[in-house]
PDB file of N, CA and C in Angstrom:
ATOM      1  N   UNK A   1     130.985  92.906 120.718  1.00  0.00           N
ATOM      2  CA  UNK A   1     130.150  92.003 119.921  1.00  0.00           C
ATOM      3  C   UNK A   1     129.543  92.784 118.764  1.00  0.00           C
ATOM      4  N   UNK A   2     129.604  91.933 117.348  1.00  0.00           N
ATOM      5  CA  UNK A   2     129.211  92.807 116.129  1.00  0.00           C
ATOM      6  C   UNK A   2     127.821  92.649 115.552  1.00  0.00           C
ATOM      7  N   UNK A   3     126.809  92.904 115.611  1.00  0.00           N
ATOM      8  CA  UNK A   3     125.532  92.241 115.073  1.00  0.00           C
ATOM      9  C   UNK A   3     125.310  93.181 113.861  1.00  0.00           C
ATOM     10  N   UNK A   4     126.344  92.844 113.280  1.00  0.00           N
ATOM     11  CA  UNK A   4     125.821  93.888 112.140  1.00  0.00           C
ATOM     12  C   UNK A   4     125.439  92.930 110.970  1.00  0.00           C
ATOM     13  N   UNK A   5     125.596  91.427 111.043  1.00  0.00           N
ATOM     14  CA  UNK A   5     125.132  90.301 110.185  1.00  0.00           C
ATOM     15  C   UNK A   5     123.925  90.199 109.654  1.00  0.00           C
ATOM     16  N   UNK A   6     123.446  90.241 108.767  1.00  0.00           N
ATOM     17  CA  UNK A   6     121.582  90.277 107.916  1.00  0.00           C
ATOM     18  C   UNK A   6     121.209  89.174 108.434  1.00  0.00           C
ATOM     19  N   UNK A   7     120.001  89.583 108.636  1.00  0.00           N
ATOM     20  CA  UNK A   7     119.313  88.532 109.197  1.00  0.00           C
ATOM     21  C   UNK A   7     118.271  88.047 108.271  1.00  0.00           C
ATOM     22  N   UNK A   8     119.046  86.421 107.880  1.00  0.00           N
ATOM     23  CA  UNK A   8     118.597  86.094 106.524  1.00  0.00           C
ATOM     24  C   UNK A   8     116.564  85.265 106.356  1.00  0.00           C
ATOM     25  N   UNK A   9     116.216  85.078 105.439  1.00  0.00           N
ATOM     26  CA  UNK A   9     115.103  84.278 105.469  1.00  0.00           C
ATOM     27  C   UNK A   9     114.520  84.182 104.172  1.00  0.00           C
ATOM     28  N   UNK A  10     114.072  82.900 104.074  1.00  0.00           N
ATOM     29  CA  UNK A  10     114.160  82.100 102.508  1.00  0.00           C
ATOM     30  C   UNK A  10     112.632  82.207 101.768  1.00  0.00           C
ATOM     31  N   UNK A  11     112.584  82.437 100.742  1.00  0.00           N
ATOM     32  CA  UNK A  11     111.113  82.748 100.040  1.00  0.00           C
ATOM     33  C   UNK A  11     110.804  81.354 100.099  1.00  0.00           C
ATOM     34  N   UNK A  12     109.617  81.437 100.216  1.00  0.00           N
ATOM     35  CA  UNK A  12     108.486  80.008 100.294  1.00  0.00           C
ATOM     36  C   UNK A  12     108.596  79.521  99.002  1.00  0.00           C
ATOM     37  N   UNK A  13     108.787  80.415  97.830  1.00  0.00           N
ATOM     38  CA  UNK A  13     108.525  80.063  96.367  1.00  0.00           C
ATOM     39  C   UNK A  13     109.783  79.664  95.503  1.00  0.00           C
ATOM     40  N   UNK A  14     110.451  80.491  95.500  1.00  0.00           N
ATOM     41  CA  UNK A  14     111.746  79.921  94.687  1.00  0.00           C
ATOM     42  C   UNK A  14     113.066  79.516  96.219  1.00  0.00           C
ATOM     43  N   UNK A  15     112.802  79.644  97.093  1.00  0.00           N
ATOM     44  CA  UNK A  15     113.335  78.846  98.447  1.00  0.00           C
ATOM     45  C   UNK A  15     114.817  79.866  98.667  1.00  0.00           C
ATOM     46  N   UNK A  16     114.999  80.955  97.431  1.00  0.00           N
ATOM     47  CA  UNK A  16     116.484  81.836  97.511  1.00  0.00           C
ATOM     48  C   UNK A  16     116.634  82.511  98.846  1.00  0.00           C
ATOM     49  N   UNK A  17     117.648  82.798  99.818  1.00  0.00           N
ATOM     50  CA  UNK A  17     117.987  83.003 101.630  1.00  0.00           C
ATOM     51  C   UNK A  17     118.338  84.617 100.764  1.00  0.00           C
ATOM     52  N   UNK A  18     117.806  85.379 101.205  1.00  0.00           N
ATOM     53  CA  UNK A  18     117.770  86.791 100.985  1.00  0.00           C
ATOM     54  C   UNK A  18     117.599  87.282 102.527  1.00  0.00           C
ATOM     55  N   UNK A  19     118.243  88.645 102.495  1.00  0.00           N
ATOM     56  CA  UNK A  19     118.162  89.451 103.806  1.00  0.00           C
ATOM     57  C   UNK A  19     116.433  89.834 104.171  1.00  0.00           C
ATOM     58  N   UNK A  20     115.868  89.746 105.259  1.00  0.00           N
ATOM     59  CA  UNK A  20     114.782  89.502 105.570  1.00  0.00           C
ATOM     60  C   UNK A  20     113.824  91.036 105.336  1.00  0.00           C
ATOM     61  N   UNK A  21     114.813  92.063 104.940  1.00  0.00           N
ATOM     62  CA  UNK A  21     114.485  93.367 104.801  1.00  0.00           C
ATOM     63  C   UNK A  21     113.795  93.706 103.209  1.00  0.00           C
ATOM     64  N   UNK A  22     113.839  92.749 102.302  1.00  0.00           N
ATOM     65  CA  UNK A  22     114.130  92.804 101.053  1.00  0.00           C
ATOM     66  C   UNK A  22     112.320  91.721 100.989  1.00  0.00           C
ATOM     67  N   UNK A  23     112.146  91.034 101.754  1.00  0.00           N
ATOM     68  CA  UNK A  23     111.314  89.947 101.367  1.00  0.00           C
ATOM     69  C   UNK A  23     110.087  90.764 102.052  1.00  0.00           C
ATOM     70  N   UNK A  24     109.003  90.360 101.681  1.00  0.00           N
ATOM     71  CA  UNK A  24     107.279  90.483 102.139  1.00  0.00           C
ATOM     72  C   UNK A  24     107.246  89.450 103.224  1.00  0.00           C
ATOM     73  N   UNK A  25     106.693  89.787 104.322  1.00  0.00           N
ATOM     74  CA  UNK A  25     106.009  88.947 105.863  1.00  0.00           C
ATOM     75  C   UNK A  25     105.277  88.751 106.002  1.00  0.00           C
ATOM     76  N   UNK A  26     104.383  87.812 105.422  1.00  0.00           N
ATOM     77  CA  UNK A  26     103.272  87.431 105.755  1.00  0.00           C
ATOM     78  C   UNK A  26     103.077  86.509 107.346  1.00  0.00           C
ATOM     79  N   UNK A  27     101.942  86.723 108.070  1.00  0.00           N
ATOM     80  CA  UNK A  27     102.034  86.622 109.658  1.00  0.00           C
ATOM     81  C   UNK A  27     100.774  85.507 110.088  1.00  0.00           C
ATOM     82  N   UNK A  28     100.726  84.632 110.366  1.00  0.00           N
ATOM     83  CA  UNK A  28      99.777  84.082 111.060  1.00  0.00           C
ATOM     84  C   UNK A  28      99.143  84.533 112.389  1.00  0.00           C
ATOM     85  N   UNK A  29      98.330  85.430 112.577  1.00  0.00           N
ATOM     86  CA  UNK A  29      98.700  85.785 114.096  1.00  0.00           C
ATOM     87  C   UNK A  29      97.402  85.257 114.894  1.00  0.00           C
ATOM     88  N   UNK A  30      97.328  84.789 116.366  1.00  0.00           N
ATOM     89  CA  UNK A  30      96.505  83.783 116.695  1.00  0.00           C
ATOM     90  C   UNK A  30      95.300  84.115 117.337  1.00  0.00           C
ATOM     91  N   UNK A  31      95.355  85.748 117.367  1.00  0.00           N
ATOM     92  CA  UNK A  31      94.083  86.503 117.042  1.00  0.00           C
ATOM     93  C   UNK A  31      93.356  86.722 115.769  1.00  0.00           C
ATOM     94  N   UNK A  32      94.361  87.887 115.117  1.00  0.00           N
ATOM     95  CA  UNK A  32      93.724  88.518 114.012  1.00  0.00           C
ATOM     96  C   UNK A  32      93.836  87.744 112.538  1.00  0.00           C
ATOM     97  N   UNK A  33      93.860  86.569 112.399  1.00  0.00           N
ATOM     98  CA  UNK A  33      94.288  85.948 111.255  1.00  0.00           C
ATOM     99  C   UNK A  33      95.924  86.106 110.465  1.00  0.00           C
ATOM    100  N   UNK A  34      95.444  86.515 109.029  1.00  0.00           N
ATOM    101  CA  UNK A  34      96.997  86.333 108.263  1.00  0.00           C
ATOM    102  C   UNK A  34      97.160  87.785 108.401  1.00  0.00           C
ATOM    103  N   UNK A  35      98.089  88.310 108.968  1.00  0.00           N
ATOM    104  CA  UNK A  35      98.838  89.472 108.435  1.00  0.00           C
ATOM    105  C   UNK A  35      99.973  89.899 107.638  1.00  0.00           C
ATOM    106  N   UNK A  36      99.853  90.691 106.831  1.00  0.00           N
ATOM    107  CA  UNK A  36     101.117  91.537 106.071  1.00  0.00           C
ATOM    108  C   UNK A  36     102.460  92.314 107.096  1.00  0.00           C
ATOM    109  N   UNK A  37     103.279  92.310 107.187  1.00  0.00           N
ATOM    110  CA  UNK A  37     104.270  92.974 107.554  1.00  0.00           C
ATOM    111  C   UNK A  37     104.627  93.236 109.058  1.00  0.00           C
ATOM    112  N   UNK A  38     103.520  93.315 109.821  1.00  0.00           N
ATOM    113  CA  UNK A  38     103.564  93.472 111.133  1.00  0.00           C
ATOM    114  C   UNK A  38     102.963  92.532 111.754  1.00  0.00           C
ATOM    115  N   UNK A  39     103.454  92.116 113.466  1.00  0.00           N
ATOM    116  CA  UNK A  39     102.316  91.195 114.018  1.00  0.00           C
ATOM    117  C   UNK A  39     103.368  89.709 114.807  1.00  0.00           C
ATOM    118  N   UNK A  40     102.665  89.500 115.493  1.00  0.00           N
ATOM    119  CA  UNK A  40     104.105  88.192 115.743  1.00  0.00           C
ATOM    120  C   UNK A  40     102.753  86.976 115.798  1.00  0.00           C
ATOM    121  N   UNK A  41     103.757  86.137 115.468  1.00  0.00           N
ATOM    122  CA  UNK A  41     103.396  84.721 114.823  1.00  0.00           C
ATOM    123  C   UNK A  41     104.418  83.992 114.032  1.00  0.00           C
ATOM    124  N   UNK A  42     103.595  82.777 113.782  1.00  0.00           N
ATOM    125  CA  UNK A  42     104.319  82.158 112.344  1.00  0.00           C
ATOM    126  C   UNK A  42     104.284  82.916 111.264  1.00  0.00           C
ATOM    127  N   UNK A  43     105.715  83.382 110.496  1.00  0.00           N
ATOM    128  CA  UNK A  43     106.002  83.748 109.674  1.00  0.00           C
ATOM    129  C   UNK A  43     105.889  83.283 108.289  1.00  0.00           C
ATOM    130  N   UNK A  44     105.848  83.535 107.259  1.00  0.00           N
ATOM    131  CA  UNK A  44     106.245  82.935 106.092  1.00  0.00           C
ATOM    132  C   UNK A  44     107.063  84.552 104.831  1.00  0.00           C
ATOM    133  N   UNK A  45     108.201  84.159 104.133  1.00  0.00           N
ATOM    134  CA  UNK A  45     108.368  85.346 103.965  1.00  0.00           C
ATOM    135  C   UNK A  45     108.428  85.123 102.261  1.00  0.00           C
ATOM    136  N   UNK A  46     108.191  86.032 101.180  1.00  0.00           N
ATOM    137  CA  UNK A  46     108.012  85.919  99.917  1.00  0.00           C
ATOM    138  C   UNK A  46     108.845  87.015  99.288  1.00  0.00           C
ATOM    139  N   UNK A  47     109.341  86.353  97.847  1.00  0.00           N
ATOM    140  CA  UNK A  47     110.047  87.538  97.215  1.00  0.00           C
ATOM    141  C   UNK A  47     109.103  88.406  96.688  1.00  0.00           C
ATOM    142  N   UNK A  48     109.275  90.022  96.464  1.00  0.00           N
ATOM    143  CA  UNK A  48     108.295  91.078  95.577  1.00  0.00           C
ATOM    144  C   UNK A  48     108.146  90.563  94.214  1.00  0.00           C
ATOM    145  N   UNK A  49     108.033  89.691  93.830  1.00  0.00           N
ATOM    146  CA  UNK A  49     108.173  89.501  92.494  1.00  0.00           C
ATOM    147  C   UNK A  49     106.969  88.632  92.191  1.00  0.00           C
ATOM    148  N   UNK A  50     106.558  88.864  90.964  1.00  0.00           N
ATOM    149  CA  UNK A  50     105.345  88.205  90.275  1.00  0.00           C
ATOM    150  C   UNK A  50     105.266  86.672  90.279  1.00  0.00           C
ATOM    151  N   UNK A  51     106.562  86.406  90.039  1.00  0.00           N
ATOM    152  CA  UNK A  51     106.801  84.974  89.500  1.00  0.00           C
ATOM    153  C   UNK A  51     106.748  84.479  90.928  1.00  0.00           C
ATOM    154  N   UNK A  52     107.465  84.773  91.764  1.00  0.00           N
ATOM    155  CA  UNK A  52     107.325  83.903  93.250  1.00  0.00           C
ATOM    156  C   UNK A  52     105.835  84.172  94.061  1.00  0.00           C
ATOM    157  N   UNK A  53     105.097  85.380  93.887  1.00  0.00           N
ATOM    158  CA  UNK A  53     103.382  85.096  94.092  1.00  0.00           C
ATOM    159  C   UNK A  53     102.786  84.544  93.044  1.00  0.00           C
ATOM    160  N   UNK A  54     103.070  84.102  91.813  1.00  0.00           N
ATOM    161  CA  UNK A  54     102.006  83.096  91.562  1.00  0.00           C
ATOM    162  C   UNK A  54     102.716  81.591  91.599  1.00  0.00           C
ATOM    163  N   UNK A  55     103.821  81.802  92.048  1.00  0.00           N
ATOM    164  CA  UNK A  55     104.050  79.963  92.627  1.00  0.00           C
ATOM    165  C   UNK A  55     103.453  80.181  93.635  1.00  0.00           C
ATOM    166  N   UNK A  56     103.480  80.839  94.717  1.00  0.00           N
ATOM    167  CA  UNK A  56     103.321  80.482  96.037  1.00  0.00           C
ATOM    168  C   UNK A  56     101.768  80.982  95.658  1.00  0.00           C
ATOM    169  N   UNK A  57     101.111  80.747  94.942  1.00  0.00           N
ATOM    170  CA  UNK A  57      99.123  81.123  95.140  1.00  0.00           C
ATOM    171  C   UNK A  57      99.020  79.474  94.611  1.00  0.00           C
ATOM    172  N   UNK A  58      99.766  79.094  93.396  1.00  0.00           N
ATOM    173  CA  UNK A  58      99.681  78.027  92.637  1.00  0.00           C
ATOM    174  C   UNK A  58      99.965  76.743  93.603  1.00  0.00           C
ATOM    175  N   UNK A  59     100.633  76.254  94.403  1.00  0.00           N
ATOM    176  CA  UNK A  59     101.025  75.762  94.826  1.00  0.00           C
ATOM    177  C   UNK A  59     101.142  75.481  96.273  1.00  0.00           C
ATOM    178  N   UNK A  60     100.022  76.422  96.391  1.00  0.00           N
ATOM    179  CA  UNK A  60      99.666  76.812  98.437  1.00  0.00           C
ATOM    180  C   UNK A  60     101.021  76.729  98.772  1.00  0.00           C
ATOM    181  N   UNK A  61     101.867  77.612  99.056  1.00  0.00           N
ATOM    182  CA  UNK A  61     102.841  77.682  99.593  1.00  0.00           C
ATOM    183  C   UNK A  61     102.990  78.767 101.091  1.00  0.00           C
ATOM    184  N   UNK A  62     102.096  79.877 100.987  1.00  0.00           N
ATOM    185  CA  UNK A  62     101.872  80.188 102.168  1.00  0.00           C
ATOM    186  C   UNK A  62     101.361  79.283 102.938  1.00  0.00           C
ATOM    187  N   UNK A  63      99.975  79.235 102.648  1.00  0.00           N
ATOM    188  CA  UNK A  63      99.042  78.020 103.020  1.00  0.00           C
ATOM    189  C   UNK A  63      99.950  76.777 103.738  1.00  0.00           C
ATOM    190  N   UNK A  64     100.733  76.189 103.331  1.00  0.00           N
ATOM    191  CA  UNK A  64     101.916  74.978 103.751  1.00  0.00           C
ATOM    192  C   UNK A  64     102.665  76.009 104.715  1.00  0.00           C
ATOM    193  N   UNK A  65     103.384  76.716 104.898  1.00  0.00           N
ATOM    194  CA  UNK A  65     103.987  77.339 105.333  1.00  0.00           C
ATOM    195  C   UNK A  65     103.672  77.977 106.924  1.00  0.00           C
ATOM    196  N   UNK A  66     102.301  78.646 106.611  1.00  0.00           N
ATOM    197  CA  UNK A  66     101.639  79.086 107.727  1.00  0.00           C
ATOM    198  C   UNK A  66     100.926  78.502 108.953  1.00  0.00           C
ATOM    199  N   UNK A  67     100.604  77.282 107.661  1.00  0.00           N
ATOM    200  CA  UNK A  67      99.708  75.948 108.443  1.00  0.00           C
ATOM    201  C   UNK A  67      98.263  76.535 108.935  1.00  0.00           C
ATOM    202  N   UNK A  68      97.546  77.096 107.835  1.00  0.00           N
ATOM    203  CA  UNK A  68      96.060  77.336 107.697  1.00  0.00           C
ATOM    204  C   UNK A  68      96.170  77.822 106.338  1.00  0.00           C
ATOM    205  N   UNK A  69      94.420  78.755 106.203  1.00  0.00           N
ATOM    206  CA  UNK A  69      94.265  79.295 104.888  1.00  0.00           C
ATOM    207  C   UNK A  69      94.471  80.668 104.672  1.00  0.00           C
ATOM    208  N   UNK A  70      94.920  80.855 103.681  1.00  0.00           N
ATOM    209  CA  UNK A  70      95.307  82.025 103.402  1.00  0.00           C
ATOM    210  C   UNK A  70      94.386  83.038 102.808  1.00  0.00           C
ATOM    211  N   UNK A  71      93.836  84.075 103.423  1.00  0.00           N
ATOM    212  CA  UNK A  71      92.439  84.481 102.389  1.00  0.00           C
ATOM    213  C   UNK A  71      93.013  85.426 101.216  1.00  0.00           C
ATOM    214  N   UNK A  72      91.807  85.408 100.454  1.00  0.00           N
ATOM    215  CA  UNK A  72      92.390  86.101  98.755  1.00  0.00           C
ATOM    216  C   UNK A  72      92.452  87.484  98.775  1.00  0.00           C
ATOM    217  N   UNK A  73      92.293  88.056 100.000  1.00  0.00           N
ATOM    218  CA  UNK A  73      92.358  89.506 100.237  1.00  0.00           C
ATOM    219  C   UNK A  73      93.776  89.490 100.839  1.00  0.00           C
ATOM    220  N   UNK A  74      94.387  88.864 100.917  1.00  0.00           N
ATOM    221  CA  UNK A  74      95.943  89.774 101.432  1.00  0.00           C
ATOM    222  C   UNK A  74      96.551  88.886 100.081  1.00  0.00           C
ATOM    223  N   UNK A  75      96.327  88.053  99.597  1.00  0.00           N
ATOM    224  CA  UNK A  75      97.500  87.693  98.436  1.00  0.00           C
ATOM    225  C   UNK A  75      96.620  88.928  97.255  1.00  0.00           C
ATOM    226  N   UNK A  76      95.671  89.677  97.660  1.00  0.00           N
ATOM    227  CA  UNK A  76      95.762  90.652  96.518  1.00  0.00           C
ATOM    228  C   UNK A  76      96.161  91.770  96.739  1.00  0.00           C
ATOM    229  N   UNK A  77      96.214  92.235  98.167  1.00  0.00           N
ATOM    230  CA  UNK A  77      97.042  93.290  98.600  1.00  0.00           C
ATOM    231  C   UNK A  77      98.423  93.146  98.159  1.00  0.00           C
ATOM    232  N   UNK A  78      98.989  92.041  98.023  1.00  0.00           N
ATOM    233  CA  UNK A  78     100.371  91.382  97.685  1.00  0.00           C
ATOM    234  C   UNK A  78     100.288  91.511  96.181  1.00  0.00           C
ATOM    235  N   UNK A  79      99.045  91.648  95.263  1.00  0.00           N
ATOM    236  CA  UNK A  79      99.423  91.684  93.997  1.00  0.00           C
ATOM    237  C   UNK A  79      99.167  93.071  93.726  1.00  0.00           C
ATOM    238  N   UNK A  80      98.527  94.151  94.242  1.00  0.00           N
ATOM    239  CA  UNK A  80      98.303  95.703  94.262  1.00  0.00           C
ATOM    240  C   UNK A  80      99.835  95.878  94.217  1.00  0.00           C
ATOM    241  N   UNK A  81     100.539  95.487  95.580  1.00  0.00           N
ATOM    242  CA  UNK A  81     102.486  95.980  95.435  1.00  0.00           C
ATOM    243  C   UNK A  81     102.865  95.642  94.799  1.00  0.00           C
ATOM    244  N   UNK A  82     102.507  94.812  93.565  1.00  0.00           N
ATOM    245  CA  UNK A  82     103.351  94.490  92.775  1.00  0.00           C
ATOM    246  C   UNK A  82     103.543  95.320  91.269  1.00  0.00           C
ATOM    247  N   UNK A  83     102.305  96.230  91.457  1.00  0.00           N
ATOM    248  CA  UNK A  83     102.087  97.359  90.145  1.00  0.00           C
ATOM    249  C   UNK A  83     102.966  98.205  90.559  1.00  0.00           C
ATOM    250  N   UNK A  84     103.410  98.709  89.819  1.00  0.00           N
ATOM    251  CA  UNK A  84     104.291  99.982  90.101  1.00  0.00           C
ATOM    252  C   UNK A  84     103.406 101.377  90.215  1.00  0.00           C
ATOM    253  N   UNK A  85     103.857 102.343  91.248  1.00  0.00           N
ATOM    254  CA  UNK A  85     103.796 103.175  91.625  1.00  0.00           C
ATOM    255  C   UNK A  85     103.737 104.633  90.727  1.00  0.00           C
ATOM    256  N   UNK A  86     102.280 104.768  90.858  1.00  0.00           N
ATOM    257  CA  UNK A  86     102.073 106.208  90.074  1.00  0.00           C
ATOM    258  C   UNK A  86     101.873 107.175  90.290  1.00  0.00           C
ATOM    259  N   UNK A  87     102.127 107.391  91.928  1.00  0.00           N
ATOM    260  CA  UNK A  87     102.351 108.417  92.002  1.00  0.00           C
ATOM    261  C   UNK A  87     100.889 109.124  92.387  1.00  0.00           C
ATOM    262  N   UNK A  88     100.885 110.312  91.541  1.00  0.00           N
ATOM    263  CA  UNK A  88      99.859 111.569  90.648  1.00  0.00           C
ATOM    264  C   UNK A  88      98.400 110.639  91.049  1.00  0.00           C
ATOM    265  N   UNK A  89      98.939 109.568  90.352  1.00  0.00           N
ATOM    266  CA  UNK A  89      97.229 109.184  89.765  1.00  0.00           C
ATOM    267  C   UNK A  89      96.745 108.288  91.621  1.00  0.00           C
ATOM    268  N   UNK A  90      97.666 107.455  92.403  1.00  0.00           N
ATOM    269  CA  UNK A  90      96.809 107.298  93.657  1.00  0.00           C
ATOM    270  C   UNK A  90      96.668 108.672  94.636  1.00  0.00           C
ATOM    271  N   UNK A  91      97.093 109.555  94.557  1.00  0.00           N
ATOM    272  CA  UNK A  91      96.598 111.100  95.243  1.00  0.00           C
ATOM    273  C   UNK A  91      95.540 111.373  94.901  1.00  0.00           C
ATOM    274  N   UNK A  92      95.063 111.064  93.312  1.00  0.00           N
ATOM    275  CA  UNK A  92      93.984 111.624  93.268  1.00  0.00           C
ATOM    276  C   UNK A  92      92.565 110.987  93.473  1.00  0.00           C
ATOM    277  N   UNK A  93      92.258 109.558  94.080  1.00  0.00           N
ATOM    278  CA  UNK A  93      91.654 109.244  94.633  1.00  0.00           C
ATOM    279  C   UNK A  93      91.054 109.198  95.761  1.00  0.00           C
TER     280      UNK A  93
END
């Protein structure tokens, strides 16, 4: 038996079936609220890209997705990854 098949899952925002390795996980979990990347629950999964977090902020699409609210501290952790990486300058904080 071959399981070497991607295991696919569709952005909330532009709806494109991308390999699930490639997309952001946002987690409902039924303790600790919404989580990023780890955690089991209802899922919702998003592309890294600017344009698909501000549909999915614009348009409650986690929010629909998760089936609660989404607080503004992890969709800004979600907009921190979206700056590119400098390296030098977060070490030196």
């Amino acid at each position: 038996m071959n399981d070497a098949r991607p295991v696919l899952r569709r952005c909330v925002a532009c709806r494109e079936l991308l390999d699930r390795s490639l997309l952001w996980r946002v987690i409902r979990d039924h303790r600790d609220g919404v989580l990023l990347d780890q955690g089991m629950g209802r899922s919702a999964y998003l592309c890294p890209q600017e344009s698909c977090l501000e549909e999915a902020q614009r348009r409650k699409r986690l929010q629909k997705a998760l089936r609660c609210q989404v607080p503004d501290s992890v969709l800004e952790v979600l907009r921190e990854r979206l700056k590119p990486d400098t390296g030098s300058d977060a070490e030196a904080r």
